[in-house]
N, C-alpha and C. Protein backbone atom coordinates (compact mmCIF):
# COMPACT_ATOMS: atom_id res chain seq x y z
N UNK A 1 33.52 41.67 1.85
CA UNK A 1 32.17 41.42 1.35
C UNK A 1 31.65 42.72 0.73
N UNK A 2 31.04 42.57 -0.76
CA UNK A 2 30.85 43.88 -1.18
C UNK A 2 29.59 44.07 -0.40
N UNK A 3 29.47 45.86 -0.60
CA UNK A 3 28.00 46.61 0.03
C UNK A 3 27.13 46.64 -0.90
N UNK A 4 27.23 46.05 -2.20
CA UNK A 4 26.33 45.98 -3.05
C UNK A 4 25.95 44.61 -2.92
N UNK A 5 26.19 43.65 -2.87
CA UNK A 5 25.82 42.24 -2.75
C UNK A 5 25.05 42.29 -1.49
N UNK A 6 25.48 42.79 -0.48
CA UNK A 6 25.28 42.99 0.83
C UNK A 6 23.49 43.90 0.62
N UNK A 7 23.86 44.38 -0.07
CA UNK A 7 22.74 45.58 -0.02
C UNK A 7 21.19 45.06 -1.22
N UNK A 8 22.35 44.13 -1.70
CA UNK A 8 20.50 43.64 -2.80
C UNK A 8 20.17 42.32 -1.91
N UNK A 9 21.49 41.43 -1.04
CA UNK A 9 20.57 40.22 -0.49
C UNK A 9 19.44 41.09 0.40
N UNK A 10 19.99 42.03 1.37
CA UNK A 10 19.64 42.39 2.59
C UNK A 10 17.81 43.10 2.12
N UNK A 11 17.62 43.92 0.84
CA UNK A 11 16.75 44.09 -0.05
C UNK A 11 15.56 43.54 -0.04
N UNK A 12 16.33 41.95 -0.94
CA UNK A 12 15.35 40.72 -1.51
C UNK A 12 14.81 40.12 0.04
N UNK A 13 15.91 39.49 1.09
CA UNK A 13 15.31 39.22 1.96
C UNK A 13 14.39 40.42 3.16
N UNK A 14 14.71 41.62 3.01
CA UNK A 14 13.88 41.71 3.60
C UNK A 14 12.37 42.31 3.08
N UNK A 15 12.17 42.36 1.66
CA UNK A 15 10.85 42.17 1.39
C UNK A 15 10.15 40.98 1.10
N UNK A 16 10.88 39.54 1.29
CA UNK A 16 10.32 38.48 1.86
C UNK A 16 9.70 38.66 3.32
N UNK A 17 10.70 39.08 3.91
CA UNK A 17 10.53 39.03 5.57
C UNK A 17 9.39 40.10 5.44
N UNK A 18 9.17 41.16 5.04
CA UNK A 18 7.86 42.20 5.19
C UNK A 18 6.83 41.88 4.60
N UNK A 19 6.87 41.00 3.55
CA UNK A 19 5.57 40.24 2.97
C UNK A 19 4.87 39.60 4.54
N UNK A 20 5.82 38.82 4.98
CA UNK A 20 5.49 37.99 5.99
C UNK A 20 4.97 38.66 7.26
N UNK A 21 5.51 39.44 7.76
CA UNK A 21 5.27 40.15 8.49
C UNK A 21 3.84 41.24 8.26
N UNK A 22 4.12 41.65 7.10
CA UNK A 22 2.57 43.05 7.04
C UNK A 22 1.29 41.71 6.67
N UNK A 23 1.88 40.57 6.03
CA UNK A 23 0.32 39.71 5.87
C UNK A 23 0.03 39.02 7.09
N UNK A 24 1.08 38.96 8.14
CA UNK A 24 0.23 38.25 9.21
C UNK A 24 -0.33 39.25 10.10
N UNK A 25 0.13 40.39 10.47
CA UNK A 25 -0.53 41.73 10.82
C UNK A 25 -2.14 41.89 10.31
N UNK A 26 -2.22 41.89 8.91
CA UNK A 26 -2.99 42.43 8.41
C UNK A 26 -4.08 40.84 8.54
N UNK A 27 -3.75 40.23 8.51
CA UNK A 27 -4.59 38.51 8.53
C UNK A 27 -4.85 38.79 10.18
N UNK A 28 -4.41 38.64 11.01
CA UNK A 28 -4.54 39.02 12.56
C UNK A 28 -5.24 40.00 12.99
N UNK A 29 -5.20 40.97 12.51
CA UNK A 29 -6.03 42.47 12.44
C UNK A 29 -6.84 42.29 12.18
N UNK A 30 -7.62 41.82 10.75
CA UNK A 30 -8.63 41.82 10.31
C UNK A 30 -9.57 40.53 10.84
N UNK A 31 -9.10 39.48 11.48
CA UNK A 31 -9.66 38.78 12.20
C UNK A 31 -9.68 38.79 13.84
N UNK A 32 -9.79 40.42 14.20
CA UNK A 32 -9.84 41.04 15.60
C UNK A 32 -9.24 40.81 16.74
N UNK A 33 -7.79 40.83 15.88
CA UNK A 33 -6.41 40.62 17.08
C UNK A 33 -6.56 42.18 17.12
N UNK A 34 -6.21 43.07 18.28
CA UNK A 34 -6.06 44.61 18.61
C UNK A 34 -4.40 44.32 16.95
N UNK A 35 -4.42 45.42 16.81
CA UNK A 35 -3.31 46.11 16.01
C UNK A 35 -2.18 46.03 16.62
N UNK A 36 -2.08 46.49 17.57
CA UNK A 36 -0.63 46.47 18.63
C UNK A 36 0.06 45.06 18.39
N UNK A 37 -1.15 44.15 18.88
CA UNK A 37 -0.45 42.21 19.15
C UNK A 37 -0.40 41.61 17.44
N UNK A 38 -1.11 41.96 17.18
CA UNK A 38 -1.12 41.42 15.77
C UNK A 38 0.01 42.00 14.71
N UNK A 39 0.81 43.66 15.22
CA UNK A 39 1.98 43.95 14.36
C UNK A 39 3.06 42.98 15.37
N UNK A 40 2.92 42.65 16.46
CA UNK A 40 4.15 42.08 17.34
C UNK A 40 4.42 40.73 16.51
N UNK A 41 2.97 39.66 16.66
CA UNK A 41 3.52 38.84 16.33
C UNK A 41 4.28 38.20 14.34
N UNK A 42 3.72 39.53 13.91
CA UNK A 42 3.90 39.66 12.52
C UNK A 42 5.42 39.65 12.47
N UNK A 43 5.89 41.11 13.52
CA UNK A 43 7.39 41.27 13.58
C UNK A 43 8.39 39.76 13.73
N UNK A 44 7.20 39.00 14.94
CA UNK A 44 8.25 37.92 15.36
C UNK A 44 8.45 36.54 14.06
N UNK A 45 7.07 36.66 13.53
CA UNK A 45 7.37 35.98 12.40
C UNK A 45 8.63 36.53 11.10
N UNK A 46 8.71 37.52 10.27
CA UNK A 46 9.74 38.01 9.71
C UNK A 46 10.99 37.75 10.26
N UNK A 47 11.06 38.69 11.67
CA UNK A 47 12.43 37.89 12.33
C UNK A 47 13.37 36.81 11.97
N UNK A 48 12.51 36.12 12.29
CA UNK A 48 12.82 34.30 12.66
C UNK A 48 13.58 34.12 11.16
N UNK A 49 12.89 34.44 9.98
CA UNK A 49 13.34 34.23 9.07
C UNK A 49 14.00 34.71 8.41
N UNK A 50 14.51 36.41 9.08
CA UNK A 50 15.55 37.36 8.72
C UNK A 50 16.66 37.36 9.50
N UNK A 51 16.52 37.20 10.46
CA UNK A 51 17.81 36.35 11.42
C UNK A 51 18.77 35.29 11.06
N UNK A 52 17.85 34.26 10.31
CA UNK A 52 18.37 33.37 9.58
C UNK A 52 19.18 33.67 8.10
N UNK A 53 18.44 33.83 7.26
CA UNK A 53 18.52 34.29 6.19
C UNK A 53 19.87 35.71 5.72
N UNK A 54 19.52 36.32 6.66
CA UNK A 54 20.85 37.45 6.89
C UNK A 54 22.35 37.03 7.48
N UNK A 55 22.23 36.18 8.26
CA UNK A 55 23.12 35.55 8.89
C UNK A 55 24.01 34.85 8.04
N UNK A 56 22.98 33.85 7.23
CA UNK A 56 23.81 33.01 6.50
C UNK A 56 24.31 33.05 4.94
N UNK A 57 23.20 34.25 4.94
CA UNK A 57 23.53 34.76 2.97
C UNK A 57 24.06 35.92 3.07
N UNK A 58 23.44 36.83 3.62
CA UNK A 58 23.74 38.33 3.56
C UNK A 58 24.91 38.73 3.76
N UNK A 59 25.75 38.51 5.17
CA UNK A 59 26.32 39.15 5.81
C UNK A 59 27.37 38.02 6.24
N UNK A 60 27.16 36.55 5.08
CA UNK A 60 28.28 35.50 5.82
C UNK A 60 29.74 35.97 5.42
N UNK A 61 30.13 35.54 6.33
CA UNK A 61 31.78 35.54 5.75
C UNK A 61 33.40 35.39 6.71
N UNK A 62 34.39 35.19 6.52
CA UNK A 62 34.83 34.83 7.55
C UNK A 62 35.39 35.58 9.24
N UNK A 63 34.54 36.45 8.76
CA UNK A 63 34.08 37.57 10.44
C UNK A 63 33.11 37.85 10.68
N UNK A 64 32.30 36.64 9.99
CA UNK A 64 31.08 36.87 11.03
C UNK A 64 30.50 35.44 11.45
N UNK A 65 29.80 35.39 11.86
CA UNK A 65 28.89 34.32 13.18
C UNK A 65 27.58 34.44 12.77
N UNK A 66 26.65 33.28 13.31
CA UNK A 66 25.13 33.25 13.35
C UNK A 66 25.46 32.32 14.51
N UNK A 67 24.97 33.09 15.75
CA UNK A 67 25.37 32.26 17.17
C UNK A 67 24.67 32.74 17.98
N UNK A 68 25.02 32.62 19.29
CA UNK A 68 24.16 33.07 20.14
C UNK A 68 24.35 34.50 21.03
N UNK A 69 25.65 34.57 20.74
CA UNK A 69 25.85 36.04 20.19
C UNK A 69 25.28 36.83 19.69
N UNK A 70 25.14 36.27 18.11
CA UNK A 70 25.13 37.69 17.25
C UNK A 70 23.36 37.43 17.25
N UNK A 71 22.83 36.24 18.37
CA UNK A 71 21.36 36.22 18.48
C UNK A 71 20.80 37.50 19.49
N UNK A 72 22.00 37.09 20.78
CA UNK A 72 21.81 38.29 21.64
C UNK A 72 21.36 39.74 20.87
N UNK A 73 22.58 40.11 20.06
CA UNK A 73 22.48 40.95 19.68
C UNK A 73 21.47 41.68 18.82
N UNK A 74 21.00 40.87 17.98
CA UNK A 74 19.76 40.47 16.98
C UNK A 74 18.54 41.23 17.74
N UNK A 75 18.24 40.30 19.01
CA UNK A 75 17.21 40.36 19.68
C UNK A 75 16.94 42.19 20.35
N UNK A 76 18.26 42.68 20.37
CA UNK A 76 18.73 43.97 21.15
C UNK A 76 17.89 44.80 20.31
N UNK A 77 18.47 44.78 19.10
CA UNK A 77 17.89 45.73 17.62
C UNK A 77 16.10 45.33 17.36
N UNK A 78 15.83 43.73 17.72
CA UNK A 78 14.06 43.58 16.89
C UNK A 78 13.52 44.17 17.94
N UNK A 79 13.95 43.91 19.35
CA UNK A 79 13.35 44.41 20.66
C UNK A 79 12.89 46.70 20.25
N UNK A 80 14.10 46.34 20.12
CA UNK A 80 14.09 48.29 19.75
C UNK A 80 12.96 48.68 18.50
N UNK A 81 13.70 48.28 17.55
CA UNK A 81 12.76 48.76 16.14
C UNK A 81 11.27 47.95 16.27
N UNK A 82 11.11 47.01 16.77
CA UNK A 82 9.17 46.73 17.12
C UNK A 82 8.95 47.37 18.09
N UNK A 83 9.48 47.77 19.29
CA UNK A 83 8.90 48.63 19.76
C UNK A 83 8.43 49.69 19.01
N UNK A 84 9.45 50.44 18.41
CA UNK A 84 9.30 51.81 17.13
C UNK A 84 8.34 51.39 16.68
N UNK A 85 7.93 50.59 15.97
CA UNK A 85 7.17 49.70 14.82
C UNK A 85 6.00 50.12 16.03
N UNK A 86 5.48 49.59 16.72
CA UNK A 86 4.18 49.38 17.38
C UNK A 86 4.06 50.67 17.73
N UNK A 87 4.52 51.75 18.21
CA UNK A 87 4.46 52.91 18.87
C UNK A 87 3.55 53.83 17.62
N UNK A 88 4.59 53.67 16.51
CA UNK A 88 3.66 54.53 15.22
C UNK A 88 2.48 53.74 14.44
N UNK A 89 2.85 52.51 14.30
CA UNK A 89 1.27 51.95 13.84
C UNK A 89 0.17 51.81 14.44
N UNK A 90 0.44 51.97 15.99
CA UNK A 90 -0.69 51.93 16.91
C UNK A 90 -1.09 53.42 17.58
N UNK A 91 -0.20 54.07 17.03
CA UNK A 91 -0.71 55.41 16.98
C UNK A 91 -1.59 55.87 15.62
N UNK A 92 -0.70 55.72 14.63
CA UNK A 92 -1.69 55.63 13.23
C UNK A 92 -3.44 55.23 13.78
N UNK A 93 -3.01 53.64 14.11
CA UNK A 93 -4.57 53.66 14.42
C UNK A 93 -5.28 53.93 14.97
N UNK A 94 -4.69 54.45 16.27
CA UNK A 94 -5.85 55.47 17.09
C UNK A 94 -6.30 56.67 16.22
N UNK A 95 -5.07 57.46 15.66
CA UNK A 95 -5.89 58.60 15.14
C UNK A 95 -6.50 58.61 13.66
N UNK A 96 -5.96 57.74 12.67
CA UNK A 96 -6.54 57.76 11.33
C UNK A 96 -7.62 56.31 10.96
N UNK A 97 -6.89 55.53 11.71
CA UNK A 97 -7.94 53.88 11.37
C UNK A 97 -7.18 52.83 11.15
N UNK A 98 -7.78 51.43 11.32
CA UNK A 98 -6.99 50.42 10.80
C UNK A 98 -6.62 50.50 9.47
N UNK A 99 -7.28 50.80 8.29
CA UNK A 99 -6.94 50.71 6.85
C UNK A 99 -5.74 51.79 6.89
N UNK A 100 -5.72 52.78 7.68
CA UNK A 100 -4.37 53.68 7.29
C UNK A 100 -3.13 53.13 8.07
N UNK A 101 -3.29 52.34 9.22
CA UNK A 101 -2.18 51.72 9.75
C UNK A 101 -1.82 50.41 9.26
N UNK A 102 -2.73 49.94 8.02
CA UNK A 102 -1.96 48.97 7.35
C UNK A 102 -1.35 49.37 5.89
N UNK A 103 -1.85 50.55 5.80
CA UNK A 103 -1.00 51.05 4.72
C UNK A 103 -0.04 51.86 5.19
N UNK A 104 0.23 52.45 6.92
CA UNK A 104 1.41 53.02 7.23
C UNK A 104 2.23 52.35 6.98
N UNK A 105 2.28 51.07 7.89
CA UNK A 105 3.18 49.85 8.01
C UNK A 105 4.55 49.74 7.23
N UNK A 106 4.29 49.74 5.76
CA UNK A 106 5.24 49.66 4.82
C UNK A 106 6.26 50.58 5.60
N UNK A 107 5.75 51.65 5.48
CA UNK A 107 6.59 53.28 5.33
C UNK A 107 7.55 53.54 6.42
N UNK A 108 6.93 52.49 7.61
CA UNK A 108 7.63 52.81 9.01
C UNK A 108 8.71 51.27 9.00
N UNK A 109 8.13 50.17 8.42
CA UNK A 109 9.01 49.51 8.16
C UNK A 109 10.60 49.70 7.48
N UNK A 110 10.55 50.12 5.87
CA UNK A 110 11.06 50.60 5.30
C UNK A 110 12.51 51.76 5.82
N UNK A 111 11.86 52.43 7.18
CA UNK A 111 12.95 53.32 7.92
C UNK A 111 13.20 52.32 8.77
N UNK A 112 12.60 51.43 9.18
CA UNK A 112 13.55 50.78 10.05
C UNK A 112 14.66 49.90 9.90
N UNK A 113 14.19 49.36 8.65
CA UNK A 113 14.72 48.20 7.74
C UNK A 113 16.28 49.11 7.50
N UNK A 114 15.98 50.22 7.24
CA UNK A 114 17.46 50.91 6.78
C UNK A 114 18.71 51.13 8.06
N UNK A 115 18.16 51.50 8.96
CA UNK A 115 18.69 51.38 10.09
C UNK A 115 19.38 49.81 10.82
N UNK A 116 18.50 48.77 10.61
CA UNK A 116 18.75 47.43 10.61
C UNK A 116 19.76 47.20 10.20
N UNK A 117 20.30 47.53 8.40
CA UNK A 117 21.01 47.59 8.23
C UNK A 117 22.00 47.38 8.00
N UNK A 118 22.42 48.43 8.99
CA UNK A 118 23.46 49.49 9.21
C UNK A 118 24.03 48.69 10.39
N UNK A 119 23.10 48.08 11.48
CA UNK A 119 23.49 47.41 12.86
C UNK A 119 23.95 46.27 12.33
N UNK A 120 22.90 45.93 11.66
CA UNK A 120 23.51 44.35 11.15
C UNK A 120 24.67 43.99 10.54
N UNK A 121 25.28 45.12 9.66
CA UNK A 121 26.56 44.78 9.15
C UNK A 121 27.68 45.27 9.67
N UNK A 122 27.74 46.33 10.83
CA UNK A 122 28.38 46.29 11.71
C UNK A 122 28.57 45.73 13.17
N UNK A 123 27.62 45.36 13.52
CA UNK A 123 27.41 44.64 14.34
C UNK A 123 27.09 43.24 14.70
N UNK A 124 25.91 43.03 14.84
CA UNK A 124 25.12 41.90 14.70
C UNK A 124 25.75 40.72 14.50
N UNK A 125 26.09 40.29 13.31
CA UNK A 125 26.45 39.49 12.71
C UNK A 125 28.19 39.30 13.31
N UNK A 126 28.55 40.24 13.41
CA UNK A 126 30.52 40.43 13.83
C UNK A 126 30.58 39.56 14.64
N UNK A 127 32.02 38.67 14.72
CA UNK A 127 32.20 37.63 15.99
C UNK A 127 32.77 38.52 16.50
């Protein structure tokens, strides 16, 4: 499977998945969910649909799986990087404000997304 095919699906879907994710944050936030719960459940929305989506376009092929496995595994990495994710945007907003922790968001996404990856195509996905 090339790393360029690999690398523009993984791209396209995941600035679908971050559309989804920073607008339900930012829709949640601004209708006085705390910042913390409102980036969680943003994360869990993107997920759902990058789990999928990666599984079966990105990274298909005949060594890899979308199972309950490579769900386990999935869950190992969103568990980790939203934690990350909540630690700096909910720090952002204690010290600079909500408007700067929804414009962090991108930036901390973006490093995580790269790291993702990296798990995902070695890992994750592998039967």
């Amino acid at each position: 499977m090339s790393l360029t095919r690999q690398g523009r699906h993984y791209l396209l879907f995941g600035a679908i998945q971050w559309l989804l994710d920073w607008g339900v944050m930012v829709g949640l936030s601004h209708l006085g969910l705390p910042v913390r719960q409102a980036n969680v459940v943003g994360r869990i929305c993107g997920a759902v649909l990058g789990f999928w989506l990666n599984g079966r376009i990105t990274f298909a092929g005949s060594d890899t799986a979308v199972g309950r496995v490579q769900f386990m595994r999935f869950l190992v990495l969103w568990l980790t990087t939203t934690f990350l994710s909540t630690v700096l945007v909910g720090g952002i907003d204690d010290y600079l404000g909500l408007k700067w922790a929804w414009l962090a968001k991108p930036l901390v996404e973006v490093g995580l997304g790269l790291l993702g990856f990296l798990v995902s195509r070695h890992w994750i996905y592998r039967r």
